[in-house]
C-alpha atoms as a PDB file:
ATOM      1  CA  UNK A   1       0.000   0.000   0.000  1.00  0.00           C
ATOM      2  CA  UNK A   2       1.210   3.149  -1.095  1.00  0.00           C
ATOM      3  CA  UNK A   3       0.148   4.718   2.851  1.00  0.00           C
ATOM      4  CA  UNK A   4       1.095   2.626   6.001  1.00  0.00           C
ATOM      5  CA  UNK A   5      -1.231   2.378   8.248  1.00  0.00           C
ATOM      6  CA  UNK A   6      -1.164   4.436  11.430  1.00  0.00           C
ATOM      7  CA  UNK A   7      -2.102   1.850  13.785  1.00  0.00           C
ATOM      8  CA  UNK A   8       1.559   1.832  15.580  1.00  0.00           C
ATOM      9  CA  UNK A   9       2.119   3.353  18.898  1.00  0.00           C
ATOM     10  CA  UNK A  10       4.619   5.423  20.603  1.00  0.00           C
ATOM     11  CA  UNK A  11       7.128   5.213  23.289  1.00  0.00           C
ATOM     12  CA  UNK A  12       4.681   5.272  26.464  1.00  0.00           C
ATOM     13  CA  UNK A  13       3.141   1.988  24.678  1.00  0.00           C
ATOM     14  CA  UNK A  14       6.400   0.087  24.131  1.00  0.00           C
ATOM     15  CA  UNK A  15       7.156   0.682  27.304  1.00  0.00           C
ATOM     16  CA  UNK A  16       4.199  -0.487  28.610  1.00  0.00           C
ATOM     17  CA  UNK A  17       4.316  -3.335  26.321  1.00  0.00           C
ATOM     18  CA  UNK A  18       7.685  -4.065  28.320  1.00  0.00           C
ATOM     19  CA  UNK A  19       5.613  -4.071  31.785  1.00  0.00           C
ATOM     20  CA  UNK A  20       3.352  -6.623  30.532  1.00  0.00           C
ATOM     21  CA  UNK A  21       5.680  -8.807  29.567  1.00  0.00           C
ATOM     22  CA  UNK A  22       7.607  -7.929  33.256  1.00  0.00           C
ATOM     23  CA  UNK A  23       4.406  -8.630  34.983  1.00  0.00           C
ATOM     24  CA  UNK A  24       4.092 -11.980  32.730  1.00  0.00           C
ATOM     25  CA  UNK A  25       7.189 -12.950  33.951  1.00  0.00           C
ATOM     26  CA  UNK A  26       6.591 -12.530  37.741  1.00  0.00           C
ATOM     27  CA  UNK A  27       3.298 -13.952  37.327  1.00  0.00           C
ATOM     28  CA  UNK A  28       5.223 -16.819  36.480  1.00  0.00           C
ATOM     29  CA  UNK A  29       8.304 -16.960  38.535  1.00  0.00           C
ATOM     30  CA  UNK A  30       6.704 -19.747  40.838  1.00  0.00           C
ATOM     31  CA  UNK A  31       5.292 -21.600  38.355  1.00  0.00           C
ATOM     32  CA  UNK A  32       6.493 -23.762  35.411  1.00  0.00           C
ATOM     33  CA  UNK A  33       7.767 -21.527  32.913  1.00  0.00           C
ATOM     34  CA  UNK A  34      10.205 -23.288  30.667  1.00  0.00           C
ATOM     35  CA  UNK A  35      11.671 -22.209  27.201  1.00  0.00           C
ATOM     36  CA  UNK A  36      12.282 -25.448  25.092  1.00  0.00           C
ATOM     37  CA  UNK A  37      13.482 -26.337  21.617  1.00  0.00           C
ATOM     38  CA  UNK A  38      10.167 -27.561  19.805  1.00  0.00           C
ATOM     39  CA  UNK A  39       9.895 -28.945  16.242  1.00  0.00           C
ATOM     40  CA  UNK A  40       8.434 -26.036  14.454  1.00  0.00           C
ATOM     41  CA  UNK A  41       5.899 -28.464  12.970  1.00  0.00           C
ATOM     42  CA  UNK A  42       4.646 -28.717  16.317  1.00  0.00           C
ATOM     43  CA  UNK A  43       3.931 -24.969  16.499  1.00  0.00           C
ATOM     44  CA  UNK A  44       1.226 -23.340  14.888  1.00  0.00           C
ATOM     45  CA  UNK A  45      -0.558 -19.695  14.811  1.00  0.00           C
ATOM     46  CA  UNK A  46      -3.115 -19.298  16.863  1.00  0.00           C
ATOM     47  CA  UNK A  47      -6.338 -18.909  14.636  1.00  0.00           C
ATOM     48  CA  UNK A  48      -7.897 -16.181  16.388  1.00  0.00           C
ATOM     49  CA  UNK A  49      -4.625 -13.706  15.428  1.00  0.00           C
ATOM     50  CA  UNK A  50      -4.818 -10.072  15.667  1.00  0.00           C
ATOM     51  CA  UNK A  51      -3.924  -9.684  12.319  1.00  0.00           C
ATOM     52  CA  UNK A  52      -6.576 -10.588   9.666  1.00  0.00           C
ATOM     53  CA  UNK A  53      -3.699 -11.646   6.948  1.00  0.00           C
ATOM     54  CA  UNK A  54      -1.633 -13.711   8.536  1.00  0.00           C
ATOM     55  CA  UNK A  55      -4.575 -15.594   9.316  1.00  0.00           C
ATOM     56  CA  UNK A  56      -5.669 -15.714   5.814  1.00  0.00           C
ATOM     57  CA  UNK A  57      -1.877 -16.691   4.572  1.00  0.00           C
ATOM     58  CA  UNK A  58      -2.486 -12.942   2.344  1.00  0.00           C
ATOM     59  CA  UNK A  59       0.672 -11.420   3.223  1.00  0.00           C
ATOM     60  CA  UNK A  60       0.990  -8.304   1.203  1.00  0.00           C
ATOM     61  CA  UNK A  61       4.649  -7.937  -0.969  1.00  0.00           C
ATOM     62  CA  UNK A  62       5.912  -5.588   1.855  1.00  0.00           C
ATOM     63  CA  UNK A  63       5.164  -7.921   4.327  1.00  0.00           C
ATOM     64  CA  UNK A  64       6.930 -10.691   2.574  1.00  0.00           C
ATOM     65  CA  UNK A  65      10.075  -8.713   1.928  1.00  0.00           C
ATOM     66  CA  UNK A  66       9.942  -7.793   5.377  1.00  0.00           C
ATOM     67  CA  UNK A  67       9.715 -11.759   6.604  1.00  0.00           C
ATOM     68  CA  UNK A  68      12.150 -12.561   3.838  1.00  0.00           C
ATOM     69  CA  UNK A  69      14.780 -10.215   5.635  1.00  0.00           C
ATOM     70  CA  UNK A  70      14.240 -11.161   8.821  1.00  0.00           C
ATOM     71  CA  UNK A  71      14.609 -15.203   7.773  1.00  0.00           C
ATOM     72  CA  UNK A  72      17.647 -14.008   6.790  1.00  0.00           C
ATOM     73  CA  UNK A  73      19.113 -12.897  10.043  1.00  0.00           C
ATOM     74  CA  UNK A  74      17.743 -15.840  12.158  1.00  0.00           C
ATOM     75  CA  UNK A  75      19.611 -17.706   9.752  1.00  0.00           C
ATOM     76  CA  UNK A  76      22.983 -15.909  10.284  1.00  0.00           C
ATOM     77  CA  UNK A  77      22.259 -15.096  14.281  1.00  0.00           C
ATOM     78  CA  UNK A  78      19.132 -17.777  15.316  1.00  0.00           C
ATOM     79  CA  UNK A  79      16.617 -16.495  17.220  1.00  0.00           C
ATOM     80  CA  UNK A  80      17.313 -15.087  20.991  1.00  0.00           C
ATOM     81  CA  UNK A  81      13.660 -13.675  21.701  1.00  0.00           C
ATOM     82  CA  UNK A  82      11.419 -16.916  22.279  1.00  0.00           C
ATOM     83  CA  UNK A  83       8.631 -17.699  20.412  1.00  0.00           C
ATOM     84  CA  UNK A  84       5.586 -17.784  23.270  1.00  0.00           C
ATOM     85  CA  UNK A  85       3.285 -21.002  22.749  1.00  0.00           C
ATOM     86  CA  UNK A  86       0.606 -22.853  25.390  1.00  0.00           C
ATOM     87  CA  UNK A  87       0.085 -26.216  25.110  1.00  0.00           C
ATOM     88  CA  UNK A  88      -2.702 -26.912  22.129  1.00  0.00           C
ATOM     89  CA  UNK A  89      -5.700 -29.438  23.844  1.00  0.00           C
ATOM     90  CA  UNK A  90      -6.014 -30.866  20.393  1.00  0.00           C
ATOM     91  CA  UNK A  91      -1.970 -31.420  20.397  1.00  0.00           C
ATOM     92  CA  UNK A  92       1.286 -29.370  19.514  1.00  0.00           C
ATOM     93  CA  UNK A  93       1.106 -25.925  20.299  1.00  0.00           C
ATOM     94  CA  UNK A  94      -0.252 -22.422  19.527  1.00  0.00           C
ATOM     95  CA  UNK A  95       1.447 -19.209  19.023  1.00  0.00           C
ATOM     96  CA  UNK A  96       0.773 -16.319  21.647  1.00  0.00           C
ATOM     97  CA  UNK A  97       3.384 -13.741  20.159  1.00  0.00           C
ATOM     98  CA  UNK A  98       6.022 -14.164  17.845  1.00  0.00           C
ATOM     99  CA  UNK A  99       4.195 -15.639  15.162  1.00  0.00           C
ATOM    100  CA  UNK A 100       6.733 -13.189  12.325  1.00  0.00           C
ATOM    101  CA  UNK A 101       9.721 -15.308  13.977  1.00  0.00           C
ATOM    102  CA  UNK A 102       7.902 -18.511  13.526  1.00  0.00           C
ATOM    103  CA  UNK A 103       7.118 -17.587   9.667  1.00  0.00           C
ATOM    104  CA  UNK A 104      10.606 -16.478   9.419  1.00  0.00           C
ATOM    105  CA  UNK A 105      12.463 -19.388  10.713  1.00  0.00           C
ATOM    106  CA  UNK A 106      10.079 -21.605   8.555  1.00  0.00           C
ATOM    107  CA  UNK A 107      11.541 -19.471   5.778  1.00  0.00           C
ATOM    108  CA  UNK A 108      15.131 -19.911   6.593  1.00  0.00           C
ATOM    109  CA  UNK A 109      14.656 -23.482   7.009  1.00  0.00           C
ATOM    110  CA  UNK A 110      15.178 -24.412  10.586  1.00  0.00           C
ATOM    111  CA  UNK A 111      13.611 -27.316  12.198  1.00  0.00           C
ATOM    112  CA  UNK A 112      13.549 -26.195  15.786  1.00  0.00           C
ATOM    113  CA  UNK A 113      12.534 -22.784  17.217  1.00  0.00           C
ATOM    114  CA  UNK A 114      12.880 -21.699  20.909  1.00  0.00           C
ATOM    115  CA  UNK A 115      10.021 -21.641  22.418  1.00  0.00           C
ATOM    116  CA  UNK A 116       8.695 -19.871  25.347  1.00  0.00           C
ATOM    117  CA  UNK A 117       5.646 -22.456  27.266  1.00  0.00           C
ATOM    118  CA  UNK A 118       3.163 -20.547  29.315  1.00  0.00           C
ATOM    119  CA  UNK A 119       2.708 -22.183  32.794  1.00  0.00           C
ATOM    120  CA  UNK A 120      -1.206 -22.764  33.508  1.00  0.00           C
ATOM    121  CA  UNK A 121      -1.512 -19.401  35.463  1.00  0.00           C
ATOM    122  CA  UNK A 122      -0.240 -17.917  32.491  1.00  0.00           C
ATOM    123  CA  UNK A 123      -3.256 -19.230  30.346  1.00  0.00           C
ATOM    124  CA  UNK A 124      -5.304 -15.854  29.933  1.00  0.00           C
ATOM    125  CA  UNK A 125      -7.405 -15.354  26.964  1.00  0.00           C
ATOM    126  CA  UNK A 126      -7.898 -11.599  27.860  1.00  0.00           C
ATOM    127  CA  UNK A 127      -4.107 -10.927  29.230  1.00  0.00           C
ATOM    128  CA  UNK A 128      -3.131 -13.016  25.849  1.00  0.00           C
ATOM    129  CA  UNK A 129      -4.366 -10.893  23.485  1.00  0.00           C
ATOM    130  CA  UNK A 130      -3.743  -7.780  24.849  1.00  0.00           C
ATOM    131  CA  UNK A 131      -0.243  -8.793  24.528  1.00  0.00           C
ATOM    132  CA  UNK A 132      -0.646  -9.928  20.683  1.00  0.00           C
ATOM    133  CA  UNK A 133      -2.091  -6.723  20.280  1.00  0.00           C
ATOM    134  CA  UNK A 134       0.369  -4.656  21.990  1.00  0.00           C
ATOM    135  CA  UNK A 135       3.107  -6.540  19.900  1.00  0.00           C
ATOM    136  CA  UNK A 136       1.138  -6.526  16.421  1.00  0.00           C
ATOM    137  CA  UNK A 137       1.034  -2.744  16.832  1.00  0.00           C
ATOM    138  CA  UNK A 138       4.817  -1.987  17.452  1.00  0.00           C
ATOM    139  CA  UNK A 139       5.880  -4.586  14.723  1.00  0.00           C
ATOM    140  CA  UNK A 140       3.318  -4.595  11.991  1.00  0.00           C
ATOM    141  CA  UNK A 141       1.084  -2.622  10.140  1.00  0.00           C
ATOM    142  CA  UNK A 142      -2.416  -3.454  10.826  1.00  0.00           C
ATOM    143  CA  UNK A 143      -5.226  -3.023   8.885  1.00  0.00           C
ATOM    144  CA  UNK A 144      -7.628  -0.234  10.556  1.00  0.00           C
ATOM    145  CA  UNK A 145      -9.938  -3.141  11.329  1.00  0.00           C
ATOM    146  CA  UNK A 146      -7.803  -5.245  12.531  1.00  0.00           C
ATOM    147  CA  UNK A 147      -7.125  -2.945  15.096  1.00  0.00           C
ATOM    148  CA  UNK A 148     -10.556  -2.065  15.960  1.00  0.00           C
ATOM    149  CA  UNK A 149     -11.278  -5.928  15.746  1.00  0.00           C
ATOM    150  CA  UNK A 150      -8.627  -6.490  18.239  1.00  0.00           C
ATOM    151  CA  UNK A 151      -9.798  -3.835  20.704  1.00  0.00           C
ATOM    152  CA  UNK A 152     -13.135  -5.233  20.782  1.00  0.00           C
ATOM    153  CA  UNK A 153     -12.049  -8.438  21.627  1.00  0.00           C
ATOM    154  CA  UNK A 154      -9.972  -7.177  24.932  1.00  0.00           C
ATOM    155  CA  UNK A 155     -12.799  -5.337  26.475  1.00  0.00           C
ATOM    156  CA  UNK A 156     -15.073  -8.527  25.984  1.00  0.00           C
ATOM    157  CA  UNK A 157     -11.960 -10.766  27.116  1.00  0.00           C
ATOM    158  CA  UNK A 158     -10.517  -8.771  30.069  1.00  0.00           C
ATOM    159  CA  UNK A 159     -13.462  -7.011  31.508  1.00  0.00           C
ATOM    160  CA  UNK A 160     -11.562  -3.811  30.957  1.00  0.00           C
ATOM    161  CA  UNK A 161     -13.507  -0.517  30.155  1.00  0.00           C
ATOM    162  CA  UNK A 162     -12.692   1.801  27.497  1.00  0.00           C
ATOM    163  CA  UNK A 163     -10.357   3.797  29.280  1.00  0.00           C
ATOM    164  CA  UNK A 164      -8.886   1.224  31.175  1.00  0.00           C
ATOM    165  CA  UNK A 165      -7.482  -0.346  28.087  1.00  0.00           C
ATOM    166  CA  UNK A 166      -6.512   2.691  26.781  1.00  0.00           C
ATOM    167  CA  UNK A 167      -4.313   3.154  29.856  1.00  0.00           C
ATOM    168  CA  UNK A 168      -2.851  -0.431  29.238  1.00  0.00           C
ATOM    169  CA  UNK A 169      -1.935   0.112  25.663  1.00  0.00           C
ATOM    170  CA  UNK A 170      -0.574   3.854  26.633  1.00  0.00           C
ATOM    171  CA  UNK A 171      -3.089   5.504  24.474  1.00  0.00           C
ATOM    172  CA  UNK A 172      -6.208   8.178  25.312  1.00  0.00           C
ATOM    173  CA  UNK A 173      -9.768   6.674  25.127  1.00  0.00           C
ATOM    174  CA  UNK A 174     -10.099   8.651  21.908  1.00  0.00           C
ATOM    175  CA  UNK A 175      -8.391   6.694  20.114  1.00  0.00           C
ATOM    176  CA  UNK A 176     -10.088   3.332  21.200  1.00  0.00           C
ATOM    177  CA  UNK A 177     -13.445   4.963  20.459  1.00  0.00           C
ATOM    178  CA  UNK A 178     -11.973   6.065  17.071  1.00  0.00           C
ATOM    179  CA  UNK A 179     -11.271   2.495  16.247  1.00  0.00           C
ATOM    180  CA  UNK A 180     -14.128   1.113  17.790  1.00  0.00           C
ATOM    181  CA  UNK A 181     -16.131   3.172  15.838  1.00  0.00           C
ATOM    182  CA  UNK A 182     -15.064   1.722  12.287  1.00  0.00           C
ATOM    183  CA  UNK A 183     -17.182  -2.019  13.624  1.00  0.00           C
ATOM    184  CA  UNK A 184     -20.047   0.037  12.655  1.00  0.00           C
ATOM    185  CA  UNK A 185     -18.886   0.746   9.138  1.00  0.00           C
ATOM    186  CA  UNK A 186     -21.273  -0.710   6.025  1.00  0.00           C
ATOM    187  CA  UNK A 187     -21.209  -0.689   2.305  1.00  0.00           C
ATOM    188  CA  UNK A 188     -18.379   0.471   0.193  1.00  0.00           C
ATOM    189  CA  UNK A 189     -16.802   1.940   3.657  1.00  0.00           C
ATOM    190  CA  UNK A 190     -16.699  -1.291   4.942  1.00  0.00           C
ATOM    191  CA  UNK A 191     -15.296  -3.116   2.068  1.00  0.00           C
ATOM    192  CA  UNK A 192     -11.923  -0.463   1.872  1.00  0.00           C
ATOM    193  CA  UNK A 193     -11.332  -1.263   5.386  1.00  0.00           C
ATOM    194  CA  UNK A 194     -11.962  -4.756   4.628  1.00  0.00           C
ATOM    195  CA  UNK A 195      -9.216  -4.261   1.843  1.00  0.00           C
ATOM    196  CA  UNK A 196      -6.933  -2.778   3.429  1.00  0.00           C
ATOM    197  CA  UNK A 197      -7.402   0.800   1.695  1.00  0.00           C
ATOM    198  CA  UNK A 198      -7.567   3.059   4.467  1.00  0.00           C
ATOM    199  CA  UNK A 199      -4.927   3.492   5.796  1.00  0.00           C
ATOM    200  CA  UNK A 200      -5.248   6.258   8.387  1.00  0.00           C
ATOM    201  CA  UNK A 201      -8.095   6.566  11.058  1.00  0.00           C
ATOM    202  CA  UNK A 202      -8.523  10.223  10.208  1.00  0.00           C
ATOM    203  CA  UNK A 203      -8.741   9.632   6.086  1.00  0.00           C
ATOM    204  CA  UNK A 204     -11.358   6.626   7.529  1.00  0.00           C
ATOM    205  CA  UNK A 205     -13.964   8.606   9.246  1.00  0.00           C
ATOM    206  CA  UNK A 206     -13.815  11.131   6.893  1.00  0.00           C
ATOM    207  CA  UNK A 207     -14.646   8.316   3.946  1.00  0.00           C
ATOM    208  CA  UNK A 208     -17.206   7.175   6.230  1.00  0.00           C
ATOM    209  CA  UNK A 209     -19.483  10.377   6.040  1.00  0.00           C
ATOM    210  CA  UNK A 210     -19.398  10.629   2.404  1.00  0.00           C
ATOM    211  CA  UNK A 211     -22.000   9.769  -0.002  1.00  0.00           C
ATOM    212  CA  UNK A 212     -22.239   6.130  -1.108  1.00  0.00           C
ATOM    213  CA  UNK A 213     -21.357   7.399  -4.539  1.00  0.00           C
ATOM    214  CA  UNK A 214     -18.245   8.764  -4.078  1.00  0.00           C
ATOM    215  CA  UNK A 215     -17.367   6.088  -1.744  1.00  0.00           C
ATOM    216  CA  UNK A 216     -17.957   3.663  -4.723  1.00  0.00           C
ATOM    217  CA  UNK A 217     -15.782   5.682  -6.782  1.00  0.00           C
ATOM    218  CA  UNK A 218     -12.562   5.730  -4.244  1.00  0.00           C
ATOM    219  CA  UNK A 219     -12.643   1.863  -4.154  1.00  0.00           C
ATOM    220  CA  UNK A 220     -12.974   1.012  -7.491  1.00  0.00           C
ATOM    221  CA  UNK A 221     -10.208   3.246  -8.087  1.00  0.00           C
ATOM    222  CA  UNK A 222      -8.559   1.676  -5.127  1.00  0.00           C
ATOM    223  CA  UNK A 223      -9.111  -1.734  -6.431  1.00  0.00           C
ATOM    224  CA  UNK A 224      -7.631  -0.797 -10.085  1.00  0.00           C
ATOM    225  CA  UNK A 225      -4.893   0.530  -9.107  1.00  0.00           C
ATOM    226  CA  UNK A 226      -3.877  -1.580  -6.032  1.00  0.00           C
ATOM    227  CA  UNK A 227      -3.062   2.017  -3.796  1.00  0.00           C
ATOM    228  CA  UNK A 228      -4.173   3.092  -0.757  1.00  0.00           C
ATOM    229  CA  UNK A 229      -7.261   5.780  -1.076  1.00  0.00           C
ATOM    230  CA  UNK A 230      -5.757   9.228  -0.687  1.00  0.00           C
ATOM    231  CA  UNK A 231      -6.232  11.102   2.465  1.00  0.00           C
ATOM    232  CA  UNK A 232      -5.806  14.289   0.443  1.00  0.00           C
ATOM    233  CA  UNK A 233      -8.508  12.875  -2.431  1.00  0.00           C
ATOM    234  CA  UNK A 234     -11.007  12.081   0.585  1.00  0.00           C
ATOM    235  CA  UNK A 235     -10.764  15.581   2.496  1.00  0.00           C
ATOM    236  CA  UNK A 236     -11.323  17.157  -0.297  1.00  0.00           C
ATOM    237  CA  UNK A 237     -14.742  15.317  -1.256  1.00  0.00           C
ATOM    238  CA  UNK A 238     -15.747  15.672   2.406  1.00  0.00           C
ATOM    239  CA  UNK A 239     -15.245  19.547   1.855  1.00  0.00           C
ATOM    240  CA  UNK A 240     -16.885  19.764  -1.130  1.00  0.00           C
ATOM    241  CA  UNK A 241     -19.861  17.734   0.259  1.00  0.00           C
ATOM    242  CA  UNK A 242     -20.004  19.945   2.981  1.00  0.00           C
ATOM    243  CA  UNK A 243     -20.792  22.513   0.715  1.00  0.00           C
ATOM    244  CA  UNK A 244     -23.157  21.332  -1.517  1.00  0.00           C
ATOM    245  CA  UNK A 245     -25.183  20.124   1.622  1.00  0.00           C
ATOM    246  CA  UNK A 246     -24.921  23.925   2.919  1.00  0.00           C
ATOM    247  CA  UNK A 247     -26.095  25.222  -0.455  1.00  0.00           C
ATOM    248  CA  UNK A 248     -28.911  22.820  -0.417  1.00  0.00           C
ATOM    249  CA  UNK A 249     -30.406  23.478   2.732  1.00  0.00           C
ATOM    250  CA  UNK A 250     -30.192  26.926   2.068  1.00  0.00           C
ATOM    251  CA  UNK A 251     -31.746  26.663  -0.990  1.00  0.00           C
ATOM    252  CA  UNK A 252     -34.448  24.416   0.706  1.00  0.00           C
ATOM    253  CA  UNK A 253     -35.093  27.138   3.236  1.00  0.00           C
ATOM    254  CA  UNK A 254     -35.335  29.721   0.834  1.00  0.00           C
ATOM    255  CA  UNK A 255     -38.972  29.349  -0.113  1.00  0.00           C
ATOM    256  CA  UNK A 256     -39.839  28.623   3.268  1.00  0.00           C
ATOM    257  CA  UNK A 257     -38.602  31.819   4.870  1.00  0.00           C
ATOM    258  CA  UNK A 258     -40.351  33.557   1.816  1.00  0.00           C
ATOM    259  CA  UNK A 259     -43.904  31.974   2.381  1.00  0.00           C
ATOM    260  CA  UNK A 260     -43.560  32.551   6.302  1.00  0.00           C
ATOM    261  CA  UNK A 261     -43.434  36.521   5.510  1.00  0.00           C
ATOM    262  CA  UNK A 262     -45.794  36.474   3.184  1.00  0.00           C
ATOM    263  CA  UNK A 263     -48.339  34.748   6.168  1.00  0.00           C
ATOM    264  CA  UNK A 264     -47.174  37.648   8.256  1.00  0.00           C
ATOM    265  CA  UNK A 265     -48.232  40.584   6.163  1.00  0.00           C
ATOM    266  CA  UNK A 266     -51.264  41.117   4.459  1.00  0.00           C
ATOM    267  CA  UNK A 267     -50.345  42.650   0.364  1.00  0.00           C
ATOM    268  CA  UNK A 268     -53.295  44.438  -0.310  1.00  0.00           C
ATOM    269  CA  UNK A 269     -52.266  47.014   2.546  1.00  0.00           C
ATOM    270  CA  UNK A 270     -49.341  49.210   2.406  1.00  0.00           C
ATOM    271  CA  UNK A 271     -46.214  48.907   3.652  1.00  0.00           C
ATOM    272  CA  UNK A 272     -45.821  50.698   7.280  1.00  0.00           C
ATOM    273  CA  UNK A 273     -42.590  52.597   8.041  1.00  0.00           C
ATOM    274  CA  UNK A 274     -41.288  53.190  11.415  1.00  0.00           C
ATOM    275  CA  UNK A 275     -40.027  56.121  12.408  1.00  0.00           C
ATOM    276  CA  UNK A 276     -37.836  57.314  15.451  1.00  0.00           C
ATOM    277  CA  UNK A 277     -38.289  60.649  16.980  1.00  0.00           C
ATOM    278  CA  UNK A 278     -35.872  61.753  19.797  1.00  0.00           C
ATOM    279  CA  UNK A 279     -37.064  64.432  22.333  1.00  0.00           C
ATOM    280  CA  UNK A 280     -35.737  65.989  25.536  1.00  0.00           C
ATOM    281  CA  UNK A 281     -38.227  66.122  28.705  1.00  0.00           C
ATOM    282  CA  UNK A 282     -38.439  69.784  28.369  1.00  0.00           C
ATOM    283  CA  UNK A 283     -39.833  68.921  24.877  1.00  0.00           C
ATOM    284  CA  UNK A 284     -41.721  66.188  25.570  1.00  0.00           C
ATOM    285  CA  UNK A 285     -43.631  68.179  28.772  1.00  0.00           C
ATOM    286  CA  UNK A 286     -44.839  70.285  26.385  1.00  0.00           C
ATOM    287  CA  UNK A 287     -46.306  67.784  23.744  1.00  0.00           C
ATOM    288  CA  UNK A 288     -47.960  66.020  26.402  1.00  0.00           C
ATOM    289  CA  UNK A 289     -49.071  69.787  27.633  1.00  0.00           C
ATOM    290  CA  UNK A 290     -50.690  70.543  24.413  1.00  0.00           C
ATOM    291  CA  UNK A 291     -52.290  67.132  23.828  1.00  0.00           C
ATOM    292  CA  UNK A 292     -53.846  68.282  26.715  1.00  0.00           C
ATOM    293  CA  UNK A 293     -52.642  65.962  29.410  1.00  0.00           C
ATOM    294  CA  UNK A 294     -50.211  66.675  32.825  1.00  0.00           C
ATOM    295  CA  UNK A 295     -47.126  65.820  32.657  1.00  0.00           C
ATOM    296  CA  UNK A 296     -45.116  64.193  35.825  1.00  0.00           C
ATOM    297  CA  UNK A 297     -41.686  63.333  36.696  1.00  0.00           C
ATOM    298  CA  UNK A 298     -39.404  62.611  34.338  1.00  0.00           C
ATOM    299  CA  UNK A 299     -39.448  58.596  34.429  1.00  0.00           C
ATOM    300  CA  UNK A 300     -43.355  58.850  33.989  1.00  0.00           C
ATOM    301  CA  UNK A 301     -43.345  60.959  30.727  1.00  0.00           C
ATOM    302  CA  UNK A 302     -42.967  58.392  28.036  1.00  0.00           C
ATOM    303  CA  UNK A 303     -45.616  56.703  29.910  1.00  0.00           C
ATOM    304  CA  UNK A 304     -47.872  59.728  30.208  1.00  0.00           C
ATOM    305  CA  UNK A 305     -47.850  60.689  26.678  1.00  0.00           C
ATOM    306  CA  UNK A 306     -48.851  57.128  25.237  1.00  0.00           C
ATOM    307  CA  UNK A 307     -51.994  57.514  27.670  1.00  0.00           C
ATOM    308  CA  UNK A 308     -52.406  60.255  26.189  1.00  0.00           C
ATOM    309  CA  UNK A 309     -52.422  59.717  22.504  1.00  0.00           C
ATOM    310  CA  UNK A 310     -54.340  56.377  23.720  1.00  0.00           C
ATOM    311  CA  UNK A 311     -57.470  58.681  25.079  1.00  0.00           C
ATOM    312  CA  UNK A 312     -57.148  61.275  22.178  1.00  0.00           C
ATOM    313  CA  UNK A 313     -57.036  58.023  19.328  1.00  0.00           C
ATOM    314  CA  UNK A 314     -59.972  56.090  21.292  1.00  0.00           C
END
């Protein structure tokens, strides 16, 4: 893809990928934690992955070249950073994190990999894939969806609120609810996230609140050309949508404000103008003096002379 996706996290969320794996390992300091050579037909991804194309076996050319070079190294150096497996019920055993080393050593040919076994206290769906997650994010570039995908399945696996998580993965709760947000995408929006053509969550909600036309026309573009949809392409449709809903509405209230003042004055009688006349209190004693009435103190006289022009007009 021509745009990588955004999905990868800063410093505070390494680091805090570095206490999980801290708190993993005191978890476990009692318990029966071993790292063993296993046959690496033995070992096998774990089919609920984070990442939608390793499970499929889609990997994108970038992602191959980028497996392909790391093959290479484990073949020069071998590979110091365990692979971490739990024991499979239906025999061997399944990947927790590390499945890029796995593919890679399979690539350079070895028969063995290192592997990390969780101890039975260790066996924690939730605690599991927050870690995949956490380690998907700082290696890889995940699809938008895989993303949200993945944070969906650690609040309903770990209990954890929206904030909460967003504390464990050393991001705000904006940017869970961002994510979160793209589950509810349909249509055309849905298929480029599906496809791996949005690559930013900003160019992604933007796509979302355009028409389904020119949604339609992104992806098939998308799809011919085999490049990410532009975020510049897509602001610039949202602005000009923006617009011609603003002209619309305008023009759709238009008539309306038109037929409202024609209800509010009758045409078959003129026009009526106001006018403003300004008077001091020496001046406006006198009017009321020669309309006949008495004027009294000064706060009373604009009240004074409408009673009476009211008595003199009855």
């Amino acid at each position: 893809m021509a745009e990588r996706a955004e999905a990868t996290l800063g410093m505070s969320s390494l680091d805090r990928l570095r206490e999980l794996k801290e708190e993993t390992e005191r978890r476990q300091a009692g318990g029966r934690r071993r790292v063993v050579d296993l046959p690496i037909g033995e070992v096998h991804p774990d089919p609920r992955q984070v990442r939608s194309d390793f499970v499929a076996d889609v990997l994108s050319a970038e992602d191959q070249e980028d497996l392909e070079g790391l093959a290479r190294n484990i073949a020069a150096i071998g590979i110091h950073n365990p692979i971490h497996v739990r024991p499979d019920a239906e025999g061997g055993y399944v990947i927790i994190s590390g499945e890029r080393r796995w593919r890679a050593a399979g690539i350079a040919g070895l028969e063995v990999v290192p592997c990390l076994v969780a101890a039975e206290g260790e066996l924690d769906t939730g605690r599991n894939t927050l870690t995949q997650l956490s380690e998907n994010l700082q290696r890889s570039n995940l699809k938008l969806l895989d993303v949200a995908n993945a944070l969906r399945r650690c609040l309903d696996e770990t209990g954890l609120g929206q904030a909460e998580l967003a504390k464990e993965l050393g991001k705000s709760k904006s940017w869970v609810s961002k994510y979160l947000a793209l589950l509810k995408a349909e249509g055309p929006f849905r298929a480029a996230l599906d496809e791996g053509f949005l690559g930013n969550p900003e160019t992604a909600r933007m796509f979302g609140r355009l028409d389904k036309g020119r949604q339609e026309n992104l992806l098939r573009r998308a799809r011919k050309h085999q490049q990410a949809i532009s975020h510049a392409e897509v602001a610039r449709l949202d602005k000009q949508q923006s617009k011609e809903s603003q002209t619309r509405q305008a023009d759709d209230e238009g008539p309306q404000r038109v037929e409202n003042e024609s209800e509010r004055s009758n045409p078959s009688e003129p026009a009526l103008s106001e006018h403003v006349v300004r008077l001091t209190s020496r001046q406006l004693r006198e009017l009321i003096a020669r309309l006949g009435g008495t004027p009294g103190e000064d706060s009373e006289l604009v009240e004074c002379l409408l009673g009476v022009l009211a008595t003199s007009l009855a």
